[in-house]
Protein backbone atom coordinates (compact mmCIF):
# COMPACT_ATOMS: atom_id res chain seq x y z
CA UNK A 1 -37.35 -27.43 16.32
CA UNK A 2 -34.90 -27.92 13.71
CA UNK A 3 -32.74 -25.08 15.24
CA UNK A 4 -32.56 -26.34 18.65
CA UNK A 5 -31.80 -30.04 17.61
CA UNK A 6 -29.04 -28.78 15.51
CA UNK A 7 -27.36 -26.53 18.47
CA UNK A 8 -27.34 -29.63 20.77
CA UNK A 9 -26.31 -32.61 18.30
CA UNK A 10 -23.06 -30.00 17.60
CA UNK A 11 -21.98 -30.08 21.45
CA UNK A 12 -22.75 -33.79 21.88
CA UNK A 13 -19.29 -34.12 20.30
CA UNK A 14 -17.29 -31.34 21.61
CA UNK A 15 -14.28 -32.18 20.62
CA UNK A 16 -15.01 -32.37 16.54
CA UNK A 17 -16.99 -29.06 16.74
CA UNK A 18 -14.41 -27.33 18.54
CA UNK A 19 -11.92 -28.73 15.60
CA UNK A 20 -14.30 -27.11 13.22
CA UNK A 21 -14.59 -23.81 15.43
CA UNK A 22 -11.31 -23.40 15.59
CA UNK A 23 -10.00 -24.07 11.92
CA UNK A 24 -12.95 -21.29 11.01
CA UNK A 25 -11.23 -19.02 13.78
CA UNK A 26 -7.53 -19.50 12.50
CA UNK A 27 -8.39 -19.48 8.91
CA UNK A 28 -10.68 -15.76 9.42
CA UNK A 29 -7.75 -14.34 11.71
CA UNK A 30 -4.99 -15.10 9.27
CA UNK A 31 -6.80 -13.69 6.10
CA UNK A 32 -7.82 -10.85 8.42
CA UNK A 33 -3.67 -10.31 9.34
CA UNK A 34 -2.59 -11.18 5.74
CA UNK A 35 -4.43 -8.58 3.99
CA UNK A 36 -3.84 -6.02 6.75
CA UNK A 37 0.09 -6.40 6.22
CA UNK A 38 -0.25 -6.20 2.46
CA UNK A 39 -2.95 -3.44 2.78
CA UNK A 40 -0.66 -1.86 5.55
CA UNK A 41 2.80 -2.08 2.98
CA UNK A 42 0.89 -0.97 0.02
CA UNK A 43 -0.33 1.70 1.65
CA UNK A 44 2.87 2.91 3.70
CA UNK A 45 4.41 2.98 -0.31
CA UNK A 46 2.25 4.86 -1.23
CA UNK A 47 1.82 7.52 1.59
CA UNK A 48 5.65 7.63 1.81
CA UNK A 49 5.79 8.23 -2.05
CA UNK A 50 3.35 11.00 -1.91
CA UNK A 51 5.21 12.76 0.90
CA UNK A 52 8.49 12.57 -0.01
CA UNK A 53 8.63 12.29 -3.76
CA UNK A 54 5.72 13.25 -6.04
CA UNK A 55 2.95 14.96 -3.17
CA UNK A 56 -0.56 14.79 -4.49
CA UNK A 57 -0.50 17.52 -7.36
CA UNK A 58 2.20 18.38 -9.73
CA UNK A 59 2.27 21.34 -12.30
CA UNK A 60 3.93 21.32 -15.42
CA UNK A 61 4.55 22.88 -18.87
CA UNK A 62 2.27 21.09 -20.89
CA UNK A 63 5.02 19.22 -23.04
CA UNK A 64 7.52 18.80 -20.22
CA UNK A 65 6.61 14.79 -19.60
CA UNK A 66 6.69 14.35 -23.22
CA UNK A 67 10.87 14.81 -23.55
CA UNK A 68 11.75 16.30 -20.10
CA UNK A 69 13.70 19.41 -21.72
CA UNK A 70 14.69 22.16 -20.27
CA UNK A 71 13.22 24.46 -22.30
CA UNK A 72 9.64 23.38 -21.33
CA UNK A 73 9.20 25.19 -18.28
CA UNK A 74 6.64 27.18 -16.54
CA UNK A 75 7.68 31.00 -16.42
CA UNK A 76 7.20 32.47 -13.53
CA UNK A 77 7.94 30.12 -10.17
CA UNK A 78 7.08 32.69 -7.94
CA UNK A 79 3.44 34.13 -9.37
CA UNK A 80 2.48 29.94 -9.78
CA UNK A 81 2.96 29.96 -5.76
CA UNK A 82 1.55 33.48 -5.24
CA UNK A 83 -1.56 31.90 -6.81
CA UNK A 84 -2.09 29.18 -4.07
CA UNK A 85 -1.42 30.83 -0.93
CA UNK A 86 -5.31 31.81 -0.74
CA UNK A 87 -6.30 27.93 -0.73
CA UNK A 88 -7.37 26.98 2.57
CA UNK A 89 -6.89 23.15 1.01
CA UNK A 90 -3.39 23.09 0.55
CA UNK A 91 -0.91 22.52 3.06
CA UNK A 92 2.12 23.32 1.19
CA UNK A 93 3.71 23.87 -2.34
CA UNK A 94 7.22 24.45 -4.05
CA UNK A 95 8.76 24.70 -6.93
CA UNK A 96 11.32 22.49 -8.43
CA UNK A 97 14.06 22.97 -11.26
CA UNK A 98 15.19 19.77 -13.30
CA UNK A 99 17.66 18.75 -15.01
CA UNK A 100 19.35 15.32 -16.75
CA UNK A 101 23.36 15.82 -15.76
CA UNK A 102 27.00 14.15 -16.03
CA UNK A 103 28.27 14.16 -11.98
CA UNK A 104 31.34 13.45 -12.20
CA UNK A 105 34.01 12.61 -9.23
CA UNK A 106 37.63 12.18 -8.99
CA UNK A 107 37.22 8.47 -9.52
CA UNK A 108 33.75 7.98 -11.19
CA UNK A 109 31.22 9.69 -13.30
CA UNK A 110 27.09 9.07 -13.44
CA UNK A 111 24.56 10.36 -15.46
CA UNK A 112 21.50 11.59 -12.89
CA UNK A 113 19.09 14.28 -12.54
CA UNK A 114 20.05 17.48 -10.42
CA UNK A 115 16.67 18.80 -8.74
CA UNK A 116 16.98 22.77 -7.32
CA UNK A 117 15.05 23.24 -4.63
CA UNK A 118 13.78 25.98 -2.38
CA UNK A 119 14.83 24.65 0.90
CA UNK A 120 12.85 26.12 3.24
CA UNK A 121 9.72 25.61 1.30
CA UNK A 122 10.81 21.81 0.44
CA UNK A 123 11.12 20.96 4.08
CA UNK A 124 7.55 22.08 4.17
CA UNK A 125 6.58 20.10 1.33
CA UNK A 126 8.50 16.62 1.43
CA UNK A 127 10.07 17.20 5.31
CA UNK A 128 13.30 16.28 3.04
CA UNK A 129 15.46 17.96 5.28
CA UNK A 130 14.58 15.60 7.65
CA UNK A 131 16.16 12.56 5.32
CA UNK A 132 19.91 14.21 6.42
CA UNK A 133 22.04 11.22 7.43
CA UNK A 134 25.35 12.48 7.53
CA UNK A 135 26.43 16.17 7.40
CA UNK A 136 23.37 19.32 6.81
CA UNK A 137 20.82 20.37 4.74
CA UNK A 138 20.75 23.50 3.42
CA UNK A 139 21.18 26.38 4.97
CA UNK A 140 24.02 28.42 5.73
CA UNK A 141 25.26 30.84 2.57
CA UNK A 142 27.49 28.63 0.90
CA UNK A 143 28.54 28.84 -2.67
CA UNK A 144 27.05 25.62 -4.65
CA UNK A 145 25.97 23.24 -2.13
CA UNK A 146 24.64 19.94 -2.88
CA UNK A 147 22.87 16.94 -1.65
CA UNK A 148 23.96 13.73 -2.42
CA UNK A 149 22.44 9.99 -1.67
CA UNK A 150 24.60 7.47 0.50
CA UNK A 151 24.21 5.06 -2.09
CA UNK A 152 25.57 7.39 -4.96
CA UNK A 153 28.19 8.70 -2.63
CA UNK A 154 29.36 5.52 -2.46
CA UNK A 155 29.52 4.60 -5.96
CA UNK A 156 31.38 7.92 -6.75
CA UNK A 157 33.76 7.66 -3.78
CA UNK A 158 33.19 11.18 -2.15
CA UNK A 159 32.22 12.04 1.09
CA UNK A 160 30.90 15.50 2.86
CA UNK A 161 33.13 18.54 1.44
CA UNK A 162 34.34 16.23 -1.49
CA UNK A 163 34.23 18.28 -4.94
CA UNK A 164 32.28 16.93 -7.80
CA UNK A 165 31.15 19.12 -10.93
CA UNK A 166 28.09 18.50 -12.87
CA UNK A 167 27.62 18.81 -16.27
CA UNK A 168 24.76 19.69 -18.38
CA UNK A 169 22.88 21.47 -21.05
CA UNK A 170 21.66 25.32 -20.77
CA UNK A 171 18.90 27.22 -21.96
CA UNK A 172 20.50 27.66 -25.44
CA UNK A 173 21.53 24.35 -25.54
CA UNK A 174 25.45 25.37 -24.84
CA UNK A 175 27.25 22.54 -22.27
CA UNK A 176 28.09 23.84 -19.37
CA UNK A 177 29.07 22.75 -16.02
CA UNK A 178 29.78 23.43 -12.44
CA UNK A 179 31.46 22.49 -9.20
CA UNK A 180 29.73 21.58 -6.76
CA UNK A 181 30.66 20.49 -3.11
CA UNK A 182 28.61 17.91 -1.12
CA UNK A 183 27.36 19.47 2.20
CA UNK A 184 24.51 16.54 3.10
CA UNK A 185 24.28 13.23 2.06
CA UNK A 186 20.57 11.69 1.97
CA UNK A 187 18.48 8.11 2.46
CA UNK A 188 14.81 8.47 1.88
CA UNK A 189 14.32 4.51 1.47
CA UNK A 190 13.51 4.37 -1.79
CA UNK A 191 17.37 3.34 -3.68
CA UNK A 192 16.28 3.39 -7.52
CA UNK A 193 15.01 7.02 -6.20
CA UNK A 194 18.15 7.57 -4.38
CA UNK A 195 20.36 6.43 -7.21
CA UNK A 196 19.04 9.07 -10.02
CA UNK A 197 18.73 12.53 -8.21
CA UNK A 198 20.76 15.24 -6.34
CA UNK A 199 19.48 18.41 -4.55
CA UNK A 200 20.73 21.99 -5.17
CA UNK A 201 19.27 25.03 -4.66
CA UNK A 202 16.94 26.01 -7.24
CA UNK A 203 19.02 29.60 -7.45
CA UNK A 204 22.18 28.03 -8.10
CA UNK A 205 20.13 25.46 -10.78
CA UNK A 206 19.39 28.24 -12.29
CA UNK A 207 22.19 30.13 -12.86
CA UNK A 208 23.74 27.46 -14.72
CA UNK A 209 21.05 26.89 -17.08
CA UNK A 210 20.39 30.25 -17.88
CA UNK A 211 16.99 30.75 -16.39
CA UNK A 212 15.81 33.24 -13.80
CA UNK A 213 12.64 32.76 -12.34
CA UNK A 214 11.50 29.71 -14.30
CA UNK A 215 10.90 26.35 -13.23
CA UNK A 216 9.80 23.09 -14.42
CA UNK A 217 7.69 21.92 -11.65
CA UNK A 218 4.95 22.93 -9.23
CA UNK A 219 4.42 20.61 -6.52
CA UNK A 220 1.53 20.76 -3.81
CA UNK A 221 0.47 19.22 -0.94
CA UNK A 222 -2.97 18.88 -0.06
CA UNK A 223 -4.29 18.52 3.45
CA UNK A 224 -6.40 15.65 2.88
CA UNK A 225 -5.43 13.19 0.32
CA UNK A 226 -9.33 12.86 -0.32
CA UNK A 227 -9.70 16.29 -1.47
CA UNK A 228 -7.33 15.59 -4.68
CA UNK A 229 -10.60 14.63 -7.00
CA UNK A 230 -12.37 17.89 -6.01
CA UNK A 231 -9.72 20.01 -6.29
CA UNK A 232 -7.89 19.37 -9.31
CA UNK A 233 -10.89 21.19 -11.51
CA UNK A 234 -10.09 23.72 -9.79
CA UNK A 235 -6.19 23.83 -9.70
CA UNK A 236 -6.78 22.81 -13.72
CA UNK A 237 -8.62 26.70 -14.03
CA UNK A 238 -6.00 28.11 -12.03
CA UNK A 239 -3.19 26.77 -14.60
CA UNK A 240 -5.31 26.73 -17.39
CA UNK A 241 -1.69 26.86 -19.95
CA UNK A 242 -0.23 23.92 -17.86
CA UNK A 243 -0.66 20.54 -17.63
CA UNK A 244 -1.89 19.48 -13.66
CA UNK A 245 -1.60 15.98 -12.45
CA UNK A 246 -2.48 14.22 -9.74
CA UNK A 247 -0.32 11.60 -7.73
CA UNK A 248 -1.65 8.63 -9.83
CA UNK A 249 -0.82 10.10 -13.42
CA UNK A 250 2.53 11.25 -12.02
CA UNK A 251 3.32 7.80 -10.98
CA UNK A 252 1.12 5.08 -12.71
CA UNK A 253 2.91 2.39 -10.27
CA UNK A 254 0.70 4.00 -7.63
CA UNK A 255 -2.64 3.60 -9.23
CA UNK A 256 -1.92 -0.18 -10.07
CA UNK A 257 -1.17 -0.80 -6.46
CA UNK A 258 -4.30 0.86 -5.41
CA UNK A 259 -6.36 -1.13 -8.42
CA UNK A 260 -4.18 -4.65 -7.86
CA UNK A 261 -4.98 -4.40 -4.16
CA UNK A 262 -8.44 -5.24 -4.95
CA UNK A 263 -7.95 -8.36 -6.84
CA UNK A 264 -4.79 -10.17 -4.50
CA UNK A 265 -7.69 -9.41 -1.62
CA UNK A 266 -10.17 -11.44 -3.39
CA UNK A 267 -7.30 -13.80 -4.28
CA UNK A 268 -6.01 -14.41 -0.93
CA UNK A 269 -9.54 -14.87 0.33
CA UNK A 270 -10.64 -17.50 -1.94
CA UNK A 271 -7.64 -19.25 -1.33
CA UNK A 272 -7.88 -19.48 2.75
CA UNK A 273 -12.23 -19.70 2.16
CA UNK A 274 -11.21 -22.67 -0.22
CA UNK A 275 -9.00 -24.33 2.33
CA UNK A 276 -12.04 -24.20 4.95
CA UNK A 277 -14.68 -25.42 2.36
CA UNK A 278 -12.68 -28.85 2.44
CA UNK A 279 -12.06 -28.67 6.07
CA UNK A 280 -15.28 -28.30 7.27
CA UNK A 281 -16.69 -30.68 4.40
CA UNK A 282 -14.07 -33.63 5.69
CA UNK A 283 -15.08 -32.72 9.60
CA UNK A 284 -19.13 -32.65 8.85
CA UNK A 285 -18.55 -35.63 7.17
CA UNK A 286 -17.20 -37.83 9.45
CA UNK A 287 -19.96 -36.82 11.80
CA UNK A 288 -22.61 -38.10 9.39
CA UNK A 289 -20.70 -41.23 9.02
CA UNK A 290 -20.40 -41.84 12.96
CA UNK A 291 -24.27 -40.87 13.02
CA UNK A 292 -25.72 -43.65 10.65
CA UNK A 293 -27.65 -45.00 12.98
CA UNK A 294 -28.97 -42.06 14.53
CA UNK A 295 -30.12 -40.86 11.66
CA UNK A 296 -31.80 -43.64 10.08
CA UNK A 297 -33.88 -43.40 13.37
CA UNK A 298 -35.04 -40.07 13.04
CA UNK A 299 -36.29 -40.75 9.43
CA UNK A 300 -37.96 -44.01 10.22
CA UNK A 301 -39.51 -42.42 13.59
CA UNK A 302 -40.86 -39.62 10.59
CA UNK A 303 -38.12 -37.15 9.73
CA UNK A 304 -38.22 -36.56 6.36
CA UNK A 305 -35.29 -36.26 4.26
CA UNK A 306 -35.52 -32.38 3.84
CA UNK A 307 -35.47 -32.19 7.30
CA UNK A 308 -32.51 -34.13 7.55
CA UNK A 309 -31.30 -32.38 4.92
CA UNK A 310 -31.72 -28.66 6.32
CA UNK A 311 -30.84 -30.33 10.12
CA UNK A 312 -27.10 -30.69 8.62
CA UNK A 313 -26.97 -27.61 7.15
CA UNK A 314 -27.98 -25.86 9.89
CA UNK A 315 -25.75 -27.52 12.25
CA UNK A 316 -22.86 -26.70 10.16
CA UNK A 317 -24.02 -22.89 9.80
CA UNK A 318 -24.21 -22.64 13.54
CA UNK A 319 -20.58 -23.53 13.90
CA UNK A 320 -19.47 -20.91 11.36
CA UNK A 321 -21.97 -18.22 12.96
CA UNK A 322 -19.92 -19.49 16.55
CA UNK A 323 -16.49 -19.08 15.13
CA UNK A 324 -16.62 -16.27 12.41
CA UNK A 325 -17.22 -13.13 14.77
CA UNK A 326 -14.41 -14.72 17.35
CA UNK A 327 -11.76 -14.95 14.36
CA UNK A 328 -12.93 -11.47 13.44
CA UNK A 329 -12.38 -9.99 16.68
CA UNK A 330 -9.10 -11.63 16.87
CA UNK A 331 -8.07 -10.09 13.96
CA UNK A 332 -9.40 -6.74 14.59
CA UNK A 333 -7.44 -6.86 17.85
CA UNK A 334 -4.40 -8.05 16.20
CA UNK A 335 -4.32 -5.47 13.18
CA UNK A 336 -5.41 -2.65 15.93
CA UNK A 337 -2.33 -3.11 18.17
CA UNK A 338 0.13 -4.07 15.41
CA UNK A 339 -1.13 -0.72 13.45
CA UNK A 340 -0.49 1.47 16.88
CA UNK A 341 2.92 -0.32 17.04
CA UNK A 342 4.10 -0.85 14.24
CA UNK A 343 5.93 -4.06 12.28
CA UNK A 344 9.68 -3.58 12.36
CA UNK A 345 11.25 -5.46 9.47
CA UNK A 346 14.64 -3.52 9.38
CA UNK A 347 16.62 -6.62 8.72
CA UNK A 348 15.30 -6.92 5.45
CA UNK A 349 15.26 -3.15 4.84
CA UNK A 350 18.48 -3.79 2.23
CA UNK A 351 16.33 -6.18 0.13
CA UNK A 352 12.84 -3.81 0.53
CA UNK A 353 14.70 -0.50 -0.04
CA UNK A 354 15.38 -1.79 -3.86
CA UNK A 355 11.47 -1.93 -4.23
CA UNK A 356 10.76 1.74 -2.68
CA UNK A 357 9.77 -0.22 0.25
CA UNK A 358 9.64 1.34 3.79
CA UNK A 359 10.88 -1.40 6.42
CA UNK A 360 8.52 0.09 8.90
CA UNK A 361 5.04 -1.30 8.18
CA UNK A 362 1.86 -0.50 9.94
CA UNK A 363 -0.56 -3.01 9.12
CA UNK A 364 -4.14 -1.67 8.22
CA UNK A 365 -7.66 -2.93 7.13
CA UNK A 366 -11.15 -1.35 5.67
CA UNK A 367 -13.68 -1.30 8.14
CA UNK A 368 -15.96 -2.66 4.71
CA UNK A 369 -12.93 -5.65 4.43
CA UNK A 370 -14.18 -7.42 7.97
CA UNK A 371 -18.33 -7.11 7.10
CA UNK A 372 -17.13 -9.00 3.76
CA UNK A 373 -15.25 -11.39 5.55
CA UNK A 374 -17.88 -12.05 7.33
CA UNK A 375 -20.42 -12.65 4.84
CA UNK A 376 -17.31 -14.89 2.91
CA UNK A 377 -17.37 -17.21 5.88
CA UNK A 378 -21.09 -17.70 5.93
CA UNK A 379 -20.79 -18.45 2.35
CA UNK A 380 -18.28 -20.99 3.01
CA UNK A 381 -19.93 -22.71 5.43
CA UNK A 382 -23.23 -22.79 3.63
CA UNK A 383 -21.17 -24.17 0.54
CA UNK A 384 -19.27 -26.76 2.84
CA UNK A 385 -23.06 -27.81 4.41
CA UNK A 386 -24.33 -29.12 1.52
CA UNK A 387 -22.49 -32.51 0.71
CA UNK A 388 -22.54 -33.72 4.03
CA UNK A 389 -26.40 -33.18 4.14
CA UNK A 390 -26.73 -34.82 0.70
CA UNK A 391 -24.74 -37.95 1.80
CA UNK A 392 -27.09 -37.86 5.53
CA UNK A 393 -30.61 -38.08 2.43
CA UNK A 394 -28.99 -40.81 0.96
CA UNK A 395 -29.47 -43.16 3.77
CA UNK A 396 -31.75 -45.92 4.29
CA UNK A 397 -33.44 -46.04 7.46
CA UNK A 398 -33.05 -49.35 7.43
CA UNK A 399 -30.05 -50.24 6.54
CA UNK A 400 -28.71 -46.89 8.98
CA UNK A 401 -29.81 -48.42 11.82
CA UNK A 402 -28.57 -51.65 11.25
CA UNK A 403 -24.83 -50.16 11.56
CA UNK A 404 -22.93 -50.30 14.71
C-alpha cells in the first residue's frame, strides 16, 4: 500500500518530481563523463608511456639505476634477446645503449642522454620511427646519424644535415667525443622526454664508448599488459644476475597515477553525491511543506507516524530508482561514442605536452565504476529521504490540517 501511494503522490506534482529527476540525471551523467575523461587521460599517459618510452619490462645490470654508469652494463646484448625469442608472451624486445653527454652546436651546447638503438628492432618495440617529423629515421648506411627532438633542435639552432658532436665518457673513463649529423628530428609528445635524449645507433654508441656487444638496457614488450605480474617470475629466472623491472618500478609516476586514480574517483563522487543530497533534501522538502494538510489527514484518519515516515522515504527512493539508470545510460552512451571518437584537445597540446600529456584523449570507464554509481545514488537518495520524513512525523494532525 505504502508503495503504490508513494508512486502516485510523486506524479501529482509533475513538475517538482521531474526537477528532482532531472538534477539526479545531470548530476549521475556528469560524474559518469568526468571520471571517464580523467580515467580516459590517465590512462592514454600511461599506455603512451609504456609504448613509446619505458614498455612493460626493462632489464638491467643490477647497479645501473643506482649511478647510471657506463660501466654497469649487461654483457652480451645479443644472447639477452636470443633468450626471449621462444616466449610466445612477448611481442617485441631491444636493446638500448646509454649514455649522459655534452651536444654541442655551433651556437649552443646541452648536457642530455644519447640512447643507441637498434632501429629495426626499436620500430618494433616503441613504433619510434613512426615519431619522424621532419627528415628520416634510420636507415640508409650513413656514417653517425642521429635523431634529434624539435624542441632541442630548436634550442641548439640546427636543422636536418646540421653537424653537432657529442661528448662523453668511455669505458675507461677517457673523454671522448664525436660528430654527429642530424638525419631525423622527433616529437613523441612528451617535451621534458623530448628535451633530455637523442637516438643513435647502438653500433655507432658503441664504438665511442669502447664497448662491443654490451648494453645497458633490455626492453620488452609484452602482448598483454595483464600478463606483466605472471611473467616477471619468470623473466626474473631468465636474468637471474640482472635486475628486471616492470613499468611501475621503472617509472614510479605511473603507479601513483594508477593508485591516485582511485581516491580523485571517490573524491569527485562525493562531491557531485553531496551536491544532490542538498538538492533533493531542499525539493522533498518543500513538498512536505505544501502537503501539511494532507498529511495531518492521513494521520488523524489512522496513519501512523512510521508510516508517514517510510511513505516519504519511499517516495523519494522511487525518484532516484526513476532517474539513476536514465543518467547512467546517458553516460554510458556518452563515454561509448566519445571513446570510439575520440576528444581532440590539440589547442592546448603546447600546455599538455609539458606534462607528458597526449592531446588526443579517449575517454574510458570500468564497467565496476557505473554498478557503484549506481549503488552511490541510492545511497544518496536514501540519505536525502530522511529529514524530510522526520520533519512530515513532526506534525500535528491537528494543527496540519488547520493550514491552508
Amino acid at each position: 500500500m505504502l508503495l503504490t501511494l508513494a508512486w502516485r503522490n510523486i506524479w501529482r506534482s509533475k513538475t517538482r518530481s521531474f526537477v528532482v529527476i532531472g538534477a539526479i540525471i545531470v548530476g549521475v551523467w556528469s560524474v559518469i563523463f568526468l571520471l571517464g575523461f580523467m580515467h580516459g587521460m590517465i590512462r592514454t599517459y600511461i599506455n603512451t608511456t609504456i609504448e613509446n618510452q619505458i614498455s612493460h619490462f626493462q632489464i638491467h645490470h643490477s647497479e645501473y639505476n643506482k649511478e647510471k654508469d657506463i660501466k654497469f652494463f649487461i654483457e652480451d646484448g645479443e644472447a639477452a634477446l636470443a633468450k626471449l625469442q621462444s616466449n610466445p608472451n612477448i611481442k617485441a624486445a631491444s636493446t638500448r645503449t646509454r649514455s649522459n653527454i655534452m651536444i654541442a652546436s655551433a651556437k649552443a651546447t646541452r648536457g642530455i642522454q644519447a640512447v643507441g638503438i637498434l632501429p629495426e628492432k626499436e620500430a618494433t618495440l616503441t613504433q619510434f620511427n613512426t615519431k619522424i617529423v621532419e627528415g628520416e629515421y634510420f636507415g640508409k648506411k650513413k656514417k653517425n646519424p642521429l635523431l634529434v627532438s624539435r624542441r632541442l633542435a630548436d634550442k641548439l639552432k640546427v636543422k636536418i644535415r646540421s653537424k653537432v658532436v657529442l661528448t662523453f665518457q668511455d669505458i675507461n673513463g677517457e673523454i671522448t667525443s664525436g660528430a654527429f649529423r642530424i638525419i631525423g628530428i622527433f616529437a613523441t609528445g612528451n617535451n621534458p622526454f623530448d628535451d633530455m635524449h637523442v637516438y643513435t645507433q647502438q653500433s655507432d654508441l658503441n664504438r665511442l664508448l669502447g664497448l662491443e656487444k654490451q648494453v645497458h638496457e633490455v626492453a620488452i614488450y609484452l602482448n598483454d599488459v595483464e600478463q606483466v605480474a605472471a611473467e616477471k617470475p619468470a623473466l626474473a629466472q631468465l636474468f637471474p644476475k640482472q635486475l628486471v623491472e616492470t613499468y611501475k618500478e621503472v617509472s614510479p609516476d605511473i603507479e601513483l597515477y594508477e593508485t591516485q586514480i582511485q581516491i580523485s574517483t571517490m573524491v569527485i563522487m562525493f562531491i557531485i553525491m553531496l551536491a544532490l543530497v542538498f538538492g533533493i533534501i531542499n525539493t522533498m522538502l518543500m513538498a512536505v511543506l505544501e502537503r501539511f494538510k494532507e498529511l495531518g489527514m492521513l494521520m488523524a484518519i489512522g496513519m501512523n507516524k512510521v508510516n508517514v515516515f517510510f511513505m516519504i522515504m519511499i517516495e523519494t527512493i522511487l525518484l532516484g530508482v526513476i532517474a539513476s539508470p536514465i543518467g547512467i545510460l546517458l553516460g554510458y552512451l556518452t563515454i561509448y561514442f566519445s571513446n570510439k571518437k575520440g576528444i581532440d584537445l590539440s589547442s592546448y597540446s603546447s600546455g599538455m605536452s609539458e606534462f607528458g600529456l597526449s592531446s588526443f584523449i579517449r575517454p574510458w570507464l570500468e564497467s565496476h565504476m557505473y554498478w557503484q554509481l549506481a549503488l552511490a545514488v541510492f545511497l544518496t537518495t536514501l540519505i536525502a529521504s530522511i529529514y524530510p520524513s522526520y520533519k512530515a512525523v513532526k506534525l500535528k494532525p491537528v494543527e496540519a490540517m488547520r493550514k491552508l
